[in-house]
PDB file of N, CA and C in Angstrom:
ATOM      1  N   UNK A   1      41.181-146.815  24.736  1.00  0.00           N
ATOM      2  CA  UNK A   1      40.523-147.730  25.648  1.00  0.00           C
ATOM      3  C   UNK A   1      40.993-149.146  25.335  1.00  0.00           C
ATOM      4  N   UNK A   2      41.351-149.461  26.392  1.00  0.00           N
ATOM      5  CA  UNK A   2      41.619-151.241  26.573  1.00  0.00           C
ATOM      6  C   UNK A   2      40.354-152.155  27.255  1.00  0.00           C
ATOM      7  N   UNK A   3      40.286-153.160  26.574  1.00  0.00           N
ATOM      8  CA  UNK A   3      39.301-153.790  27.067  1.00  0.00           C
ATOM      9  C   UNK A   3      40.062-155.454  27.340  1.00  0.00           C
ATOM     10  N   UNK A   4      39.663-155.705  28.574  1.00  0.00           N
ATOM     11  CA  UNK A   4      40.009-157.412  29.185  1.00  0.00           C
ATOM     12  C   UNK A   4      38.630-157.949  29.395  1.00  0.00           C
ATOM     13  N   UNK A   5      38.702-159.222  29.412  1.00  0.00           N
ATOM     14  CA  UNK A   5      37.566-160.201  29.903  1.00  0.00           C
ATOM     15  C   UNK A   5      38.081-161.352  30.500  1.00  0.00           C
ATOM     16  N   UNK A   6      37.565-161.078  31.786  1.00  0.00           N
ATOM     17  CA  UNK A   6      38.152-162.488  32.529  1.00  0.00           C
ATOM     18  C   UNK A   6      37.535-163.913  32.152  1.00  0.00           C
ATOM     19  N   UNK A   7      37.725-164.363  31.279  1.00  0.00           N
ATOM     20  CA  UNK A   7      37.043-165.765  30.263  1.00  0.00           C
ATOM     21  C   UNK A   7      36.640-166.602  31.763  1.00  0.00           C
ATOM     22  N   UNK A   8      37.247-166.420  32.405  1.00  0.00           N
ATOM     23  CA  UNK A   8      37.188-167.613  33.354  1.00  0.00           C
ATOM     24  C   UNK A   8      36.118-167.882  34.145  1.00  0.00           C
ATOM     25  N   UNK A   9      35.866-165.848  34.320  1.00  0.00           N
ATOM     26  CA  UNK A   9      34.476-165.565  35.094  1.00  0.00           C
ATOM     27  C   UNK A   9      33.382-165.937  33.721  1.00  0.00           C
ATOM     28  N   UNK A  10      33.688-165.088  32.751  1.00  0.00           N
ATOM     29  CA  UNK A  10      32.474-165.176  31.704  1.00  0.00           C
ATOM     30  C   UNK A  10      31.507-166.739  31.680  1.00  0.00           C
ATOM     31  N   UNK A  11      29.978-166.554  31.654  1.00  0.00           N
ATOM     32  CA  UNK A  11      29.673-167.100  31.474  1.00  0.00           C
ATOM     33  C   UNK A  11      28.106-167.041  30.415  1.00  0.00           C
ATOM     34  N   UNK A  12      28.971-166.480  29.063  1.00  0.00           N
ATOM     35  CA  UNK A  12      28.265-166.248  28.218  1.00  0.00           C
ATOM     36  C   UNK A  12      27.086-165.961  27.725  1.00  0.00           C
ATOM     37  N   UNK A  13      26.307-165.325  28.697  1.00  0.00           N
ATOM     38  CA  UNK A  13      25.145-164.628  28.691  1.00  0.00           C
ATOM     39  C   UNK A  13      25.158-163.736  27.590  1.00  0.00           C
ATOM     40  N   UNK A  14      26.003-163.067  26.682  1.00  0.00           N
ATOM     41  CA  UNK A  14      25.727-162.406  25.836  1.00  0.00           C
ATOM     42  C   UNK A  14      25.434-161.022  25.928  1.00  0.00           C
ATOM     43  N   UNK A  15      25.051-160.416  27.102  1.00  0.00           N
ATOM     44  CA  UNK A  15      24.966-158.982  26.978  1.00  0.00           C
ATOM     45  C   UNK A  15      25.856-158.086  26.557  1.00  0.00           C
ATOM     46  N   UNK A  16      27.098-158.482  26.928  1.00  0.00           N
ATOM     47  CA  UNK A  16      28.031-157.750  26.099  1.00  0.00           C
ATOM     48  C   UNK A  16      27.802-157.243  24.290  1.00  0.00           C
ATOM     49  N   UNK A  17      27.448-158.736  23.835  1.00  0.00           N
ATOM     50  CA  UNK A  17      27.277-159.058  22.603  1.00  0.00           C
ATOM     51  C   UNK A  17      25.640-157.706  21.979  1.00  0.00           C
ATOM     52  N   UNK A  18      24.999-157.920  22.922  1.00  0.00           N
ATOM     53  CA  UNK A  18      23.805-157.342  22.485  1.00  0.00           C
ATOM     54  C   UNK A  18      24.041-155.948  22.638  1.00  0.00           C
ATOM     55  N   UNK A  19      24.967-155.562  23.697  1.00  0.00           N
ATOM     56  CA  UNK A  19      24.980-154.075  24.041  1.00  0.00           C
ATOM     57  C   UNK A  19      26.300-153.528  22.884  1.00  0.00           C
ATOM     58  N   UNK A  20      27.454-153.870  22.531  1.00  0.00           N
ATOM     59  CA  UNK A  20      28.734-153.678  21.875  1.00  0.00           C
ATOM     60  C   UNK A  20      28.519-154.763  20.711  1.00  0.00           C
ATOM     61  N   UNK A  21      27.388-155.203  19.558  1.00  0.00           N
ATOM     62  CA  UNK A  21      27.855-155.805  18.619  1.00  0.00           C
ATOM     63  C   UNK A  21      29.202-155.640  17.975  1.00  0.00           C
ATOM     64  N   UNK A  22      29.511-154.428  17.600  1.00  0.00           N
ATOM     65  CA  UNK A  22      30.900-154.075  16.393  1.00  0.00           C
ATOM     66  C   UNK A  22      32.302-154.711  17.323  1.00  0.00           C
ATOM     67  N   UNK A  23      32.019-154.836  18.785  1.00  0.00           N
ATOM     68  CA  UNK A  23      33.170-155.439  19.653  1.00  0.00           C
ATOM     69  C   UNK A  23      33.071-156.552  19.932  1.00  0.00           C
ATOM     70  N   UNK A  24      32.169-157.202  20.594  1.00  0.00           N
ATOM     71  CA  UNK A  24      32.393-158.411  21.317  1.00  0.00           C
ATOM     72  C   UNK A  24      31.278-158.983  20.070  1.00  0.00           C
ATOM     73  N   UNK A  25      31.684-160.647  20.024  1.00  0.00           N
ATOM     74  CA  UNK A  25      30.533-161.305  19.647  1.00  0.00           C
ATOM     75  C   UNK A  25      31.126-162.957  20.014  1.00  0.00           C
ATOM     76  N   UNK A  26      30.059-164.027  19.586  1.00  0.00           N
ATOM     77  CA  UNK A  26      30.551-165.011  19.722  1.00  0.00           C
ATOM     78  C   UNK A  26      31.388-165.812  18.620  1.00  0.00           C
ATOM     79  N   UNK A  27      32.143-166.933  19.081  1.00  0.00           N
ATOM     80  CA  UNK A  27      32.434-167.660  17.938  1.00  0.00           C
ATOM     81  C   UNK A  27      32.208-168.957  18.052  1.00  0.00           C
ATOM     82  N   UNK A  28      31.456-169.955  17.208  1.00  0.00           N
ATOM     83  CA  UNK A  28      30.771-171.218  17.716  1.00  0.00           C
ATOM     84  C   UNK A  28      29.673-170.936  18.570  1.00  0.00           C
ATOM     85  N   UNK A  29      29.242-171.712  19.622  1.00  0.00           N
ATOM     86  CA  UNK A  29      28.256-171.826  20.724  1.00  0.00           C
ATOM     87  C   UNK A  29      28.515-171.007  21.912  1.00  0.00           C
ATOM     88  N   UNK A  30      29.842-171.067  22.312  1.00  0.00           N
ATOM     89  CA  UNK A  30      29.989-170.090  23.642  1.00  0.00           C
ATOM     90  C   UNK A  30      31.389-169.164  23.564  1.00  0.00           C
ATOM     91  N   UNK A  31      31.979-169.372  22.490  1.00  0.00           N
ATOM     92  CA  UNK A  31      33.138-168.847  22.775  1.00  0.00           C
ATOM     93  C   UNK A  31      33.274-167.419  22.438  1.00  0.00           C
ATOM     94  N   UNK A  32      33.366-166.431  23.361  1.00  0.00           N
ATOM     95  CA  UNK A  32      33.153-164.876  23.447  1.00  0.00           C
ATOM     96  C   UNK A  32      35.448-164.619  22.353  1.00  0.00           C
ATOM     97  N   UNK A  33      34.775-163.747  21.861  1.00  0.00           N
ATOM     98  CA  UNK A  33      35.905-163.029  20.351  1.00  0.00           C
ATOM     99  C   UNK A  33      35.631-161.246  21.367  1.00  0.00           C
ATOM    100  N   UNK A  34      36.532-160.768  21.256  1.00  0.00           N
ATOM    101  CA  UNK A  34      36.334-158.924  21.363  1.00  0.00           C
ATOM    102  C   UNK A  34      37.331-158.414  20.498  1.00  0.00           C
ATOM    103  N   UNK A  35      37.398-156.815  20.366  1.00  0.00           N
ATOM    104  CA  UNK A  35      38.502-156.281  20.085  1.00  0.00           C
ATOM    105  C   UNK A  35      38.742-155.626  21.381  1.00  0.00           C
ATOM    106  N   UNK A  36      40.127-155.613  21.185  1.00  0.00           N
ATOM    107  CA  UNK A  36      41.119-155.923  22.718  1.00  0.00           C
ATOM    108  C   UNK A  36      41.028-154.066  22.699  1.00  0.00           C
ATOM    109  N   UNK A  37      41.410-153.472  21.696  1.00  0.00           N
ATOM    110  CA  UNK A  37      41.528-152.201  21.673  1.00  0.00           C
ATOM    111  C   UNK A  37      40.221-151.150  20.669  1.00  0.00           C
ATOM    112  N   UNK A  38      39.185-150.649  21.109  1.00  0.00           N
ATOM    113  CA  UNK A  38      38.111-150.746  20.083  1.00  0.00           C
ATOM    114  C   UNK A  38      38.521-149.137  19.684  1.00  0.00           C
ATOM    115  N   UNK A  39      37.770-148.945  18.554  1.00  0.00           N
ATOM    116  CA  UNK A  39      37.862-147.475  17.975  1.00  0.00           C
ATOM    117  C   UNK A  39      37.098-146.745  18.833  1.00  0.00           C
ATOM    118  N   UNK A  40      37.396-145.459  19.307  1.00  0.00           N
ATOM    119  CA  UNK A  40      36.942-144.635  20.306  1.00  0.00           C
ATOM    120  C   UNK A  40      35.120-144.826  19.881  1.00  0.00           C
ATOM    121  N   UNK A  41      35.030-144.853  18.958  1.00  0.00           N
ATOM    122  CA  UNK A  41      33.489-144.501  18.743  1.00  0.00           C
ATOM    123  C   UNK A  41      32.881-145.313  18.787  1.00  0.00           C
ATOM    124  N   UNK A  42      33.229-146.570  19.320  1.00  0.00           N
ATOM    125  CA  UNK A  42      32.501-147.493  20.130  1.00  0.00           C
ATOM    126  C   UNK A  42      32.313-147.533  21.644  1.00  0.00           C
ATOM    127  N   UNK A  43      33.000-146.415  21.719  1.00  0.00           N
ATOM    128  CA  UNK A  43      33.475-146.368  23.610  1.00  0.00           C
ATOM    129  C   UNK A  43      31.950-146.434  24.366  1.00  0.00           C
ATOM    130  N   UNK A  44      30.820-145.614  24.107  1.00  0.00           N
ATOM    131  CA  UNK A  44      29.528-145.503  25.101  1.00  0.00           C
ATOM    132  C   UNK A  44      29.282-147.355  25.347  1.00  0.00           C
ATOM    133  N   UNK A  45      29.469-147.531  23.871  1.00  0.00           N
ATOM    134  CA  UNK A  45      28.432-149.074  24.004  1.00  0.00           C
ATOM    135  C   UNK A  45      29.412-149.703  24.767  1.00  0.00           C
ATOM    136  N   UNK A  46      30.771-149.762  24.443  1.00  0.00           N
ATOM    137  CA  UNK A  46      31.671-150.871  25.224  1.00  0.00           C
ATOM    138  C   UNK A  46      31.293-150.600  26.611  1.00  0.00           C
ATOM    139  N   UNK A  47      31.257-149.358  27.007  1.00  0.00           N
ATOM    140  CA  UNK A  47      31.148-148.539  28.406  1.00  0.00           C
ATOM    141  C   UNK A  47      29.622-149.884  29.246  1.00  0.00           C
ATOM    142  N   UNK A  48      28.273-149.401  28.146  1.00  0.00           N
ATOM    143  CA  UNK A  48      26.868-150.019  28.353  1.00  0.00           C
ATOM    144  C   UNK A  48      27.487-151.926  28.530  1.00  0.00           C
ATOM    145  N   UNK A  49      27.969-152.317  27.887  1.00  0.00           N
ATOM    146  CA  UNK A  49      28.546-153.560  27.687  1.00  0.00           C
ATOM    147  C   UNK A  49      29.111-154.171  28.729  1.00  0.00           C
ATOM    148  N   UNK A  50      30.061-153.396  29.306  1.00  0.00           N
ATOM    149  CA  UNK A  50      30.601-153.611  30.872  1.00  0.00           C
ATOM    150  C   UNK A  50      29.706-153.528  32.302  1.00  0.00           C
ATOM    151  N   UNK A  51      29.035-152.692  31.939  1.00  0.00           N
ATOM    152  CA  UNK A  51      27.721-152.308  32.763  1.00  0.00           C
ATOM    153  C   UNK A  51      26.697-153.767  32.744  1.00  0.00           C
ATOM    154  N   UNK A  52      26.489-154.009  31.590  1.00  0.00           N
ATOM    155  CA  UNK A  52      25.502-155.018  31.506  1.00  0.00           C
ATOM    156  C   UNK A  52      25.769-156.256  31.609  1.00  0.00           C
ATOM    157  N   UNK A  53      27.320-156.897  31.807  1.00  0.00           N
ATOM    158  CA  UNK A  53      27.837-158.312  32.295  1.00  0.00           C
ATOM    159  C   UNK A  53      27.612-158.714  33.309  1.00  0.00           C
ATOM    160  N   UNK A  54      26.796-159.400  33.431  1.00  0.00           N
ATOM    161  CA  UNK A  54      25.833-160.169  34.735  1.00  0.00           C
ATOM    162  C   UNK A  54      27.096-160.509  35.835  1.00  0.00           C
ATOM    163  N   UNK A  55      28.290-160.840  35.482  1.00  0.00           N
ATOM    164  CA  UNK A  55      29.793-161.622  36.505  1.00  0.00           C
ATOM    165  C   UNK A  55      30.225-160.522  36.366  1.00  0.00           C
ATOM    166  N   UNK A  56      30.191-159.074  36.283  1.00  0.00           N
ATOM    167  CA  UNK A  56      31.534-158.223  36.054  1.00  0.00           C
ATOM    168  C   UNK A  56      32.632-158.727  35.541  1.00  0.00           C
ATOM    169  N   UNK A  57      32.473-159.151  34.465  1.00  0.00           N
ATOM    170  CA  UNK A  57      33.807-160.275  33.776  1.00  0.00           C
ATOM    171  C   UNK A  57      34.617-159.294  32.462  1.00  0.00           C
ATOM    172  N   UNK A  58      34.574-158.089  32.197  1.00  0.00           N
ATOM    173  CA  UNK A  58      34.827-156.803  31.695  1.00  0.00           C
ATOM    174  C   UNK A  58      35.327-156.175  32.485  1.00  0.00           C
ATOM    175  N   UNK A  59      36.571-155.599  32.110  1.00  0.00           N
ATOM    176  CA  UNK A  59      37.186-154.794  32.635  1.00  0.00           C
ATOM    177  C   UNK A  59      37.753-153.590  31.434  1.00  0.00           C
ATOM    178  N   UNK A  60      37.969-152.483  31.697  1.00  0.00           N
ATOM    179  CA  UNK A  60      37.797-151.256  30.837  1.00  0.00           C
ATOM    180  C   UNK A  60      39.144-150.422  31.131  1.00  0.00           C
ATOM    181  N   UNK A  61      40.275-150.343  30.963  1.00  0.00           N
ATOM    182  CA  UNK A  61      41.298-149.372  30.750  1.00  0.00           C
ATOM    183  C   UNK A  61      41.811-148.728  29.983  1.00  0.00           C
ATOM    184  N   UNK A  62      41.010-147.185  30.302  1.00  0.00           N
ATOM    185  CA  UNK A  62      41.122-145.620  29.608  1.00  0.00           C
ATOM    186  C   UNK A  62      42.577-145.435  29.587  1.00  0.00           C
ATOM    187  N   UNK A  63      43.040-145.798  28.554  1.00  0.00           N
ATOM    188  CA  UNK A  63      44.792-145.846  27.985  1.00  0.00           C
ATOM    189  C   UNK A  63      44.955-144.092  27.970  1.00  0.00           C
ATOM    190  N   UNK A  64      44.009-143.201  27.531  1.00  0.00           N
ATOM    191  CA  UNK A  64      43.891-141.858  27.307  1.00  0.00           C
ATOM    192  C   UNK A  64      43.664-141.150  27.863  1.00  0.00           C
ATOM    193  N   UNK A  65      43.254-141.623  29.159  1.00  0.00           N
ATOM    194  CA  UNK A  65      42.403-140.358  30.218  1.00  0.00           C
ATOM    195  C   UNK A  65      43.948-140.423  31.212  1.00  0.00           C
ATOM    196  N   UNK A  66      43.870-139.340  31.787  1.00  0.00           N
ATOM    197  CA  UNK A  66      44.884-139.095  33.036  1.00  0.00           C
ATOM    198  C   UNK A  66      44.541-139.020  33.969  1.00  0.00           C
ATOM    199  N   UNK A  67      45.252-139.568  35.022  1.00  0.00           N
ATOM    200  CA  UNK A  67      44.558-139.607  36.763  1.00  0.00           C
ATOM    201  C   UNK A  67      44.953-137.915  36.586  1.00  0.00           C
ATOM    202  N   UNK A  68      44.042-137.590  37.535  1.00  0.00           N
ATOM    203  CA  UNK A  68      44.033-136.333  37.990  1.00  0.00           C
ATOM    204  C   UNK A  68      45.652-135.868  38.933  1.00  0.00           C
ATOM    205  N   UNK A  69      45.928-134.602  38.770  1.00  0.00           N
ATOM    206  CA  UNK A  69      47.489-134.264  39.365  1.00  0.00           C
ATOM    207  C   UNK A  69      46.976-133.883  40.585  1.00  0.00           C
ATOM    208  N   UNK A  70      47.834-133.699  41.901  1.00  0.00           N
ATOM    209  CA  UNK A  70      47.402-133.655  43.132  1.00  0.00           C
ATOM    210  C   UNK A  70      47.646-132.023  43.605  1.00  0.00           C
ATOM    211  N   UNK A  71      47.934-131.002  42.270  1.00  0.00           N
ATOM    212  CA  UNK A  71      47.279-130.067  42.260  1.00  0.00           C
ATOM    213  C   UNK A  71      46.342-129.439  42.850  1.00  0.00           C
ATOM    214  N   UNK A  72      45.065-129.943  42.116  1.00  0.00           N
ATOM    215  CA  UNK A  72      43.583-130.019  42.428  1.00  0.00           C
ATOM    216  C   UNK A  72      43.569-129.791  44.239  1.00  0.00           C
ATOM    217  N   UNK A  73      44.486-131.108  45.047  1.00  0.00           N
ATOM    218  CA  UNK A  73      44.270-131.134  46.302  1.00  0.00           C
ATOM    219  C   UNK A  73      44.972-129.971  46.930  1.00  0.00           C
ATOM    220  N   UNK A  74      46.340-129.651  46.216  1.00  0.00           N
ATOM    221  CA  UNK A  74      46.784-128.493  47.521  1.00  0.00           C
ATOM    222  C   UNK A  74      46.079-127.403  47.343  1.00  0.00           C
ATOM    223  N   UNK A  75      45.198-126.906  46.045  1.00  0.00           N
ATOM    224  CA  UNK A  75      44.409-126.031  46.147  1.00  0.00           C
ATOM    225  C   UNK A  75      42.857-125.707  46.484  1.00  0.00           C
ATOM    226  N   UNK A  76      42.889-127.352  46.790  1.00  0.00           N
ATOM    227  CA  UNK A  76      41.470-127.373  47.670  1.00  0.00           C
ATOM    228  C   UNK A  76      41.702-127.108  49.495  1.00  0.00           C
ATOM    229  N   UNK A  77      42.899-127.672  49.711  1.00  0.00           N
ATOM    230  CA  UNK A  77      43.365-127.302  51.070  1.00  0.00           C
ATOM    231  C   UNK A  77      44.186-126.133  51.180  1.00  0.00           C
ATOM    232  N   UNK A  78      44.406-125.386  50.129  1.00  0.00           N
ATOM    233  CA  UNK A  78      44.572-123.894  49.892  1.00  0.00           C
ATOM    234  C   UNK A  78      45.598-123.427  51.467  1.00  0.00           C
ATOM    235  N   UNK A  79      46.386-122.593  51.149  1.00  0.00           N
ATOM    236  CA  UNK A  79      46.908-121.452  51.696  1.00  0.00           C
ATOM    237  C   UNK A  79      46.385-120.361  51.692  1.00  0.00           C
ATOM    238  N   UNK A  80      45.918-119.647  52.754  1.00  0.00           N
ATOM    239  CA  UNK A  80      45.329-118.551  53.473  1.00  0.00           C
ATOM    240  C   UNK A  80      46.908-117.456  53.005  1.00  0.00           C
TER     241      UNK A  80
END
């Protein structure tokens, strides 16, 4: 998992911080710190963390998961 934050949107409300301590926190008064790449076993909270950013200013890319193959579709529209 990759994690971005659009700093630009952020406007430091902290939920991130409260929901993902071991990832995001502050440094000084407003300035938001993360790890860019977190250990899988932080993944639920980072997950809760993104969820809970008041600006959607989190963004989350599953480096590990695979889009689905289009498989799936010719055998949902199947041949008789």
């Amino acid at each position: 998992m990759r994690i971005v934050v659009d700093l630009t949107r952020c406007q430091s409300y902290g939920q991130c911080v409260f929901a993902a301590p071991s990832v995001f926190r502050f440094h000084g008064e407003e300035a938001l710190e993360y790890d860019y790449t977190p250990d899988d076993r932080f993944r639920e909270q980072v997950r809760w963390a993104a969820a809970a950013c008041p600006v959607h200013a989190i963004m989350l890319d599953y480096l590990d998961e695979q889009p689905e193959s289009d498989s799936h579709q010719e055998s949902v529209g199947g041949k008789a």
